[in-house]
N, C-alpha and C. Protein backbone atom coordinates (compact mmCIF):
# COMPACT_ATOMS: atom_id res chain seq x y z
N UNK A 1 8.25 24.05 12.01
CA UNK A 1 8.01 22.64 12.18
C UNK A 1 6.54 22.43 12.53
N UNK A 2 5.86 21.14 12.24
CA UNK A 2 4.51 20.97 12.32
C UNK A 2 4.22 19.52 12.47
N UNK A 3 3.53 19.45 13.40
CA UNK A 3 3.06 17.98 14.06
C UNK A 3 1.96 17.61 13.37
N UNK A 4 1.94 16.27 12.77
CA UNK A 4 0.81 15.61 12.47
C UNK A 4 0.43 14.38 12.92
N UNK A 5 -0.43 13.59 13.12
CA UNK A 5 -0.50 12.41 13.81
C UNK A 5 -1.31 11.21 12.77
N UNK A 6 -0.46 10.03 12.63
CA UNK A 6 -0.69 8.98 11.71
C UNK A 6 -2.32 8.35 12.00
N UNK A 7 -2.82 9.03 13.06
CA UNK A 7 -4.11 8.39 13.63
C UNK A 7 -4.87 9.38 12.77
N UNK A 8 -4.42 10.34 11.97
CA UNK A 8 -5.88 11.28 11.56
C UNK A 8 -5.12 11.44 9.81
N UNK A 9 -4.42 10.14 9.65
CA UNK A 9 -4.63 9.75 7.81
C UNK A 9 -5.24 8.58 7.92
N UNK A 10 -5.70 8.64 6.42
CA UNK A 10 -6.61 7.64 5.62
C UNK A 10 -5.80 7.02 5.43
N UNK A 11 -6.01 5.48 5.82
CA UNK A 11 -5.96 3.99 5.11
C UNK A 11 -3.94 4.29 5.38
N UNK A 12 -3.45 5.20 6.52
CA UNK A 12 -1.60 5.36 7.08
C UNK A 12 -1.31 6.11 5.98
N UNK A 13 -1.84 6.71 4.86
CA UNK A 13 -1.23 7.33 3.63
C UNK A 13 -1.07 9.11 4.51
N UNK A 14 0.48 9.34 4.37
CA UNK A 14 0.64 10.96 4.68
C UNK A 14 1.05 11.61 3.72
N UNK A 15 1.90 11.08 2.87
CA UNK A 15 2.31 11.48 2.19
C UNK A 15 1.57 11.52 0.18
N UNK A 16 1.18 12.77 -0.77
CA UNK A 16 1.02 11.93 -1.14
C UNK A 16 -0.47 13.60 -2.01
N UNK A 17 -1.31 12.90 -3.08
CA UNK A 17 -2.05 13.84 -4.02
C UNK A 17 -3.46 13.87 -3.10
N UNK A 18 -3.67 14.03 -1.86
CA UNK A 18 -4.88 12.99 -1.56
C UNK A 18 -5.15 14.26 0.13
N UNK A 19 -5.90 14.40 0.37
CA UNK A 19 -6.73 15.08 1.68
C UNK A 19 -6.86 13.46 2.49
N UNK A 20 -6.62 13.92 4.14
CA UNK A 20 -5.71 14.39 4.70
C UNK A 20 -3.94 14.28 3.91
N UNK A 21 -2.96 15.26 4.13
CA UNK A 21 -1.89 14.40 4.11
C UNK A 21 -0.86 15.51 4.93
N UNK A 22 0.30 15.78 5.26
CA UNK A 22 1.41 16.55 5.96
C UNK A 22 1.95 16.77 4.78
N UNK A 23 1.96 16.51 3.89
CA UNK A 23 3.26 16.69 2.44
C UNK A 23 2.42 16.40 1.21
N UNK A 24 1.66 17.72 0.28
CA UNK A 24 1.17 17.54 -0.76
C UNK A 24 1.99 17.18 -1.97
N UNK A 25 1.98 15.81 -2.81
CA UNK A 25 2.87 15.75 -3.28
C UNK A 25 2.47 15.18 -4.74
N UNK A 26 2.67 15.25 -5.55
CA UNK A 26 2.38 14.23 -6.92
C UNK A 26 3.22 13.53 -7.51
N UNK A 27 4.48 13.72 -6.93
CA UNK A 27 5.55 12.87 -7.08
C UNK A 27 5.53 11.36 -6.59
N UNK A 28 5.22 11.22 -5.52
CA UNK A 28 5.22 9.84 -4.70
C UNK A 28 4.00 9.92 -3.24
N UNK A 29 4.13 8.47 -3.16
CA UNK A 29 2.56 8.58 -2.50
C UNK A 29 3.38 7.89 -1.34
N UNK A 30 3.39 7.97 -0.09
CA UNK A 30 4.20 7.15 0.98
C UNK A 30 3.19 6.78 2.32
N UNK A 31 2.62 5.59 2.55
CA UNK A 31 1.80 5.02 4.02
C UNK A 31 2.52 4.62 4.58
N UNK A 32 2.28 3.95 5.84
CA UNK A 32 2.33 3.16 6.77
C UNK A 32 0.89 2.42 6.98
N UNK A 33 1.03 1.52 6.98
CA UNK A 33 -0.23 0.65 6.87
C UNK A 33 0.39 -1.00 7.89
N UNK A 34 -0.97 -0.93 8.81
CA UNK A 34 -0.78 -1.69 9.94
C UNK A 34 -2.17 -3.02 9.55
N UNK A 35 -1.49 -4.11 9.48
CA UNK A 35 -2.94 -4.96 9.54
C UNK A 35 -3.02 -6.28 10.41
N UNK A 36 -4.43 -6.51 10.82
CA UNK A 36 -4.47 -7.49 11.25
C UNK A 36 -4.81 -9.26 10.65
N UNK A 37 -3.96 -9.78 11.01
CA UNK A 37 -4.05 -11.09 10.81
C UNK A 37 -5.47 -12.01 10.33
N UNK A 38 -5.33 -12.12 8.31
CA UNK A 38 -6.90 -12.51 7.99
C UNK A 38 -7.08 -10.94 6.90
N UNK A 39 -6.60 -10.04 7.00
CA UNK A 39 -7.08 -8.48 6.58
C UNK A 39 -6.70 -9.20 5.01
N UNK A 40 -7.86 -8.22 4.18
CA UNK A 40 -7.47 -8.73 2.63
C UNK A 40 -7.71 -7.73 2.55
N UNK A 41 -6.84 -7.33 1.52
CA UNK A 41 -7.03 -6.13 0.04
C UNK A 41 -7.95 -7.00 -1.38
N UNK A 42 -8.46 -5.67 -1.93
CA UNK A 42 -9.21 -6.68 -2.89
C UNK A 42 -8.24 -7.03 -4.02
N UNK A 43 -8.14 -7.84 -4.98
CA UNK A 43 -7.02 -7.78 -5.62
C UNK A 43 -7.55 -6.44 -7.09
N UNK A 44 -5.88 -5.59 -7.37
CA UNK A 44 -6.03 -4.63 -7.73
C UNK A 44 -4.79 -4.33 -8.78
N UNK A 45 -4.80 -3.33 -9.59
CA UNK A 45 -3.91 -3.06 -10.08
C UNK A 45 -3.71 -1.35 -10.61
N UNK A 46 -2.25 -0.84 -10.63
CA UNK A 46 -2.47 0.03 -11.14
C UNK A 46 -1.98 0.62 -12.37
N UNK A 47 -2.80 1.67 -13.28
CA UNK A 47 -2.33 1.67 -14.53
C UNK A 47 -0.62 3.03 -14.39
N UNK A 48 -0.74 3.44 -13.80
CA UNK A 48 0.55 4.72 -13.79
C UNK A 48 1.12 3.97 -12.95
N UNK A 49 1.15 4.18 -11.57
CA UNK A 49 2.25 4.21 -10.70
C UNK A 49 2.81 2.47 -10.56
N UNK A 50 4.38 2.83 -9.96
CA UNK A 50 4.68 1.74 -9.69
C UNK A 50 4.91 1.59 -8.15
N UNK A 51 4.09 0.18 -6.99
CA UNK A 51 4.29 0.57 -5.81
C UNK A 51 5.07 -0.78 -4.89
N UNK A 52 5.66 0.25 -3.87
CA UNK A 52 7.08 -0.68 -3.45
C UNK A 52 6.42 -0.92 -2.28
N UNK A 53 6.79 -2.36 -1.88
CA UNK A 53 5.86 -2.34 -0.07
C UNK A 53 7.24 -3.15 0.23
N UNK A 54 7.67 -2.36 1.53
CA UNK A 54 8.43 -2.78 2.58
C UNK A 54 7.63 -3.64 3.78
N UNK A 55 7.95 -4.74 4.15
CA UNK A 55 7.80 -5.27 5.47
C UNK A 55 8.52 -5.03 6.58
N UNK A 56 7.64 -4.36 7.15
CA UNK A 56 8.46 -3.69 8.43
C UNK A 56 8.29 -4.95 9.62
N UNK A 57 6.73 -5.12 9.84
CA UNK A 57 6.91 -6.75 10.80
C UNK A 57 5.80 -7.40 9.92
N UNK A 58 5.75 -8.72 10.67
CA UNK A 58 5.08 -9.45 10.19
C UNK A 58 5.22 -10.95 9.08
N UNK A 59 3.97 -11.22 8.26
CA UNK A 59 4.34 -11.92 7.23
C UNK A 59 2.63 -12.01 6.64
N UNK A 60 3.08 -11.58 5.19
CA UNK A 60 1.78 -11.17 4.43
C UNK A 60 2.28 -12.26 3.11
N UNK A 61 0.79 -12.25 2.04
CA UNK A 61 0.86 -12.97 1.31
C UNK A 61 0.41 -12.17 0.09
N UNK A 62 0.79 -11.91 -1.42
CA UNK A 62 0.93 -11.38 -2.22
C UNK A 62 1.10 -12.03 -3.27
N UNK A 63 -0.74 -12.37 -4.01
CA UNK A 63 -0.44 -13.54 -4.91
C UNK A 63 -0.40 -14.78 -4.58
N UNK A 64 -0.50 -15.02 -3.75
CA UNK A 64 0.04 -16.97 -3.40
C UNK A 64 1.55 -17.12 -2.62
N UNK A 65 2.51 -15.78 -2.73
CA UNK A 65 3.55 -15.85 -2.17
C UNK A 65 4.09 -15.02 -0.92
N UNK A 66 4.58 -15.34 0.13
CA UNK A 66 4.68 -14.98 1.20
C UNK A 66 6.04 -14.13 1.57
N UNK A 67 6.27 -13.01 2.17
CA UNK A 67 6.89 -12.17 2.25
C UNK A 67 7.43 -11.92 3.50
N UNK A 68 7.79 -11.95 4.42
CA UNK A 68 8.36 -11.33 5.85
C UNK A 68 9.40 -10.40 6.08
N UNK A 69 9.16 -9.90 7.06
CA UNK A 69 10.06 -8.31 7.85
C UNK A 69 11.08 -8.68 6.63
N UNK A 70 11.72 -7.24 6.30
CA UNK A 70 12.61 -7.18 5.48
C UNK A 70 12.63 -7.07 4.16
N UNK A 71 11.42 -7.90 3.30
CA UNK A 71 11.27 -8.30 1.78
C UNK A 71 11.10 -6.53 1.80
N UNK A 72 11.16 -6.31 0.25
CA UNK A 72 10.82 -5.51 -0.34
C UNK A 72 10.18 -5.60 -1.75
N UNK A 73 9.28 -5.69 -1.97
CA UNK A 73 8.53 -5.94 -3.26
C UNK A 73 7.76 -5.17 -3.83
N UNK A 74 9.10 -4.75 -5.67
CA UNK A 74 8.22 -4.06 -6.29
C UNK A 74 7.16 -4.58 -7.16
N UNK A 75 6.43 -3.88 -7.23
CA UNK A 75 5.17 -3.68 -8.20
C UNK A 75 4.78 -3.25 -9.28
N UNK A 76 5.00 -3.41 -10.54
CA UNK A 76 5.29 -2.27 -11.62
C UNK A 76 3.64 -2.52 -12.39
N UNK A 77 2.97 -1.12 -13.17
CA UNK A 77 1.72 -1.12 -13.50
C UNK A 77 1.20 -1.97 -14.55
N UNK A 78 0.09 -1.98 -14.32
CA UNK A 78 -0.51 -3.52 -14.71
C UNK A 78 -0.35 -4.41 -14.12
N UNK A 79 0.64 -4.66 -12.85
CA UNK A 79 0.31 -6.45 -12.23
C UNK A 79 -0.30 -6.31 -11.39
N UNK A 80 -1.54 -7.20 -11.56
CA UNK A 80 -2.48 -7.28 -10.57
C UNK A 80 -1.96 -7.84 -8.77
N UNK A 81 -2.41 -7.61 -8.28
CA UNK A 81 -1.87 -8.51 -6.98
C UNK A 81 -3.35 -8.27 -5.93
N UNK A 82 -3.17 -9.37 -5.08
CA UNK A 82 -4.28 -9.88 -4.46
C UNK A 82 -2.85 -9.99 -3.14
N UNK A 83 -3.56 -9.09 -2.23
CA UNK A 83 -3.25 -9.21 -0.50
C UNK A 83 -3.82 -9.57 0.22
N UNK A 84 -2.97 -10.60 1.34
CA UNK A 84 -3.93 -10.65 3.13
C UNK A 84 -2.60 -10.54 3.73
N UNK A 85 -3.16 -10.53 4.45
CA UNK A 85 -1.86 -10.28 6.47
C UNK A 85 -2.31 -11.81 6.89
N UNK A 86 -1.29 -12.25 6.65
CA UNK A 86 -0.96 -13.93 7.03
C UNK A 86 -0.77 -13.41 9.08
N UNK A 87 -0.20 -12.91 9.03
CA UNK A 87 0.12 -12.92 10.84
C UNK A 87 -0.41 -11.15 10.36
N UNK A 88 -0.52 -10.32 11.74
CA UNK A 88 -0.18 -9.07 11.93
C UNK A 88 0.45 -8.38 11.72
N UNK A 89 0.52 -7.47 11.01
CA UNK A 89 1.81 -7.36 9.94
C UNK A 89 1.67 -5.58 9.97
N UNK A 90 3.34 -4.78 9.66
CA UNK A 90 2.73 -3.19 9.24
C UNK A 90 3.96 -2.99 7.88
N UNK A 91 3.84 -2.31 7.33
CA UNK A 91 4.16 -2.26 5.92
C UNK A 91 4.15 -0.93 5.68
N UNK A 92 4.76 -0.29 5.02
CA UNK A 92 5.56 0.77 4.16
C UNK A 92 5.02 0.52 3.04
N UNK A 93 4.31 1.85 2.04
CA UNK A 93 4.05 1.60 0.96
C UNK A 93 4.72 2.67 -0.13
N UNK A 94 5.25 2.79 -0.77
CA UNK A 94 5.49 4.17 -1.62
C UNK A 94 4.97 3.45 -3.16
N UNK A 95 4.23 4.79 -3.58
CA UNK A 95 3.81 4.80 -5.00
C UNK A 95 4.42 5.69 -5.66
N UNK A 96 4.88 5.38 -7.07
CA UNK A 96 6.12 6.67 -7.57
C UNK A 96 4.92 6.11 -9.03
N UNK A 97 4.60 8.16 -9.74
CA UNK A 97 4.10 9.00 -8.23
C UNK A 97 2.26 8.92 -8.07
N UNK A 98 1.94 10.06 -7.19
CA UNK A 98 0.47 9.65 -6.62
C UNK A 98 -0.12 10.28 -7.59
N UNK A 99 -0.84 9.56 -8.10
CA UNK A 99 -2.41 9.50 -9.01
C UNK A 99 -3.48 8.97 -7.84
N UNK A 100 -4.57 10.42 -8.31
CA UNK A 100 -5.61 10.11 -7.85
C UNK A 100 -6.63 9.36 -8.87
N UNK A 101 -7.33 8.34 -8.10
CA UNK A 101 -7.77 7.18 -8.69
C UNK A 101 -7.05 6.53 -9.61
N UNK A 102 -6.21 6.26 -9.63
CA UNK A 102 -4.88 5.35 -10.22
C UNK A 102 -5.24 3.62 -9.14
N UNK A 103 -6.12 3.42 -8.91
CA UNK A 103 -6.26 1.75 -8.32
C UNK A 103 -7.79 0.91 -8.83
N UNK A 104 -7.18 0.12 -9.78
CA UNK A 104 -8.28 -0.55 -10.43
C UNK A 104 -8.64 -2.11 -9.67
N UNK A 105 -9.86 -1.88 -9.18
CA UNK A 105 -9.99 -3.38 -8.77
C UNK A 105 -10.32 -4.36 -9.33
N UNK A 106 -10.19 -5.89 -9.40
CA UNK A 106 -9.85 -6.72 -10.26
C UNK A 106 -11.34 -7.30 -9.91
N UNK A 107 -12.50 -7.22 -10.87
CA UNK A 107 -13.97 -8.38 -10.53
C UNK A 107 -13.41 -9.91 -10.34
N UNK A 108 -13.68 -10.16 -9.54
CA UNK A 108 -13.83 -11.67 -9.38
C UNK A 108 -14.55 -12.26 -10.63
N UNK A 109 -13.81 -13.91 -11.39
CA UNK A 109 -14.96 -14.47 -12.64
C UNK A 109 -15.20 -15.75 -11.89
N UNK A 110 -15.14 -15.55 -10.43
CA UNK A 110 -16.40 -16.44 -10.71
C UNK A 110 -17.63 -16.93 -10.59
């Protein structure tokens, strides 16, 4: 058995194709990701994987539409999506599976 601590991964990702992680994997990519209220992702998309975000607390916004504890929303490749953390929020992410550099960010036109 072997202890690892969520304070010494990148961006809550442990699981997953990527340094740091506890479980090298290319199958699926799995975080925990904690944010604060106002936090944006840039909007992004990806071409392989498809990624599932659980709301564990909180209430985030995805696209224009709002999500709280409980939702589960998949993601399948190619849809772009644009995130913030409406309140303080932590979230579950799994990507099936992890590609490195598999996240395209979307330029702003305007």
């Amino acid at each position: 058995m072997k202890k690892y601590s969520h304070k010494n991964m990148i961006k809550g990702r442990f699981i997953g194709d990527f340094e740091p992680t506890c479980l090298q994997s290319k199958e699926c990519e799995v975080a925990v990701k904690t944010y604060i209220a106002g936090d944006l992702e840039e909007p992004h998309y990806h071409k392989v994987a498809k990624e599932i975000t659980y709301i564990l607390e909180g209430t985030v916004k995805m696209n224009d539409r709002e999500y709280t504890k409980g939702d589960i929303i998949l993601i399948m490749p190619g849809e772009v999506v644009a995130f913030s953390a409406v309140t303080d929020s932590k979230n579950v992410v799994v990507k099936i599976p992890s590609v490195k550099g598999d996240k395209y960010i979307v330029e702003n036109e305007d």
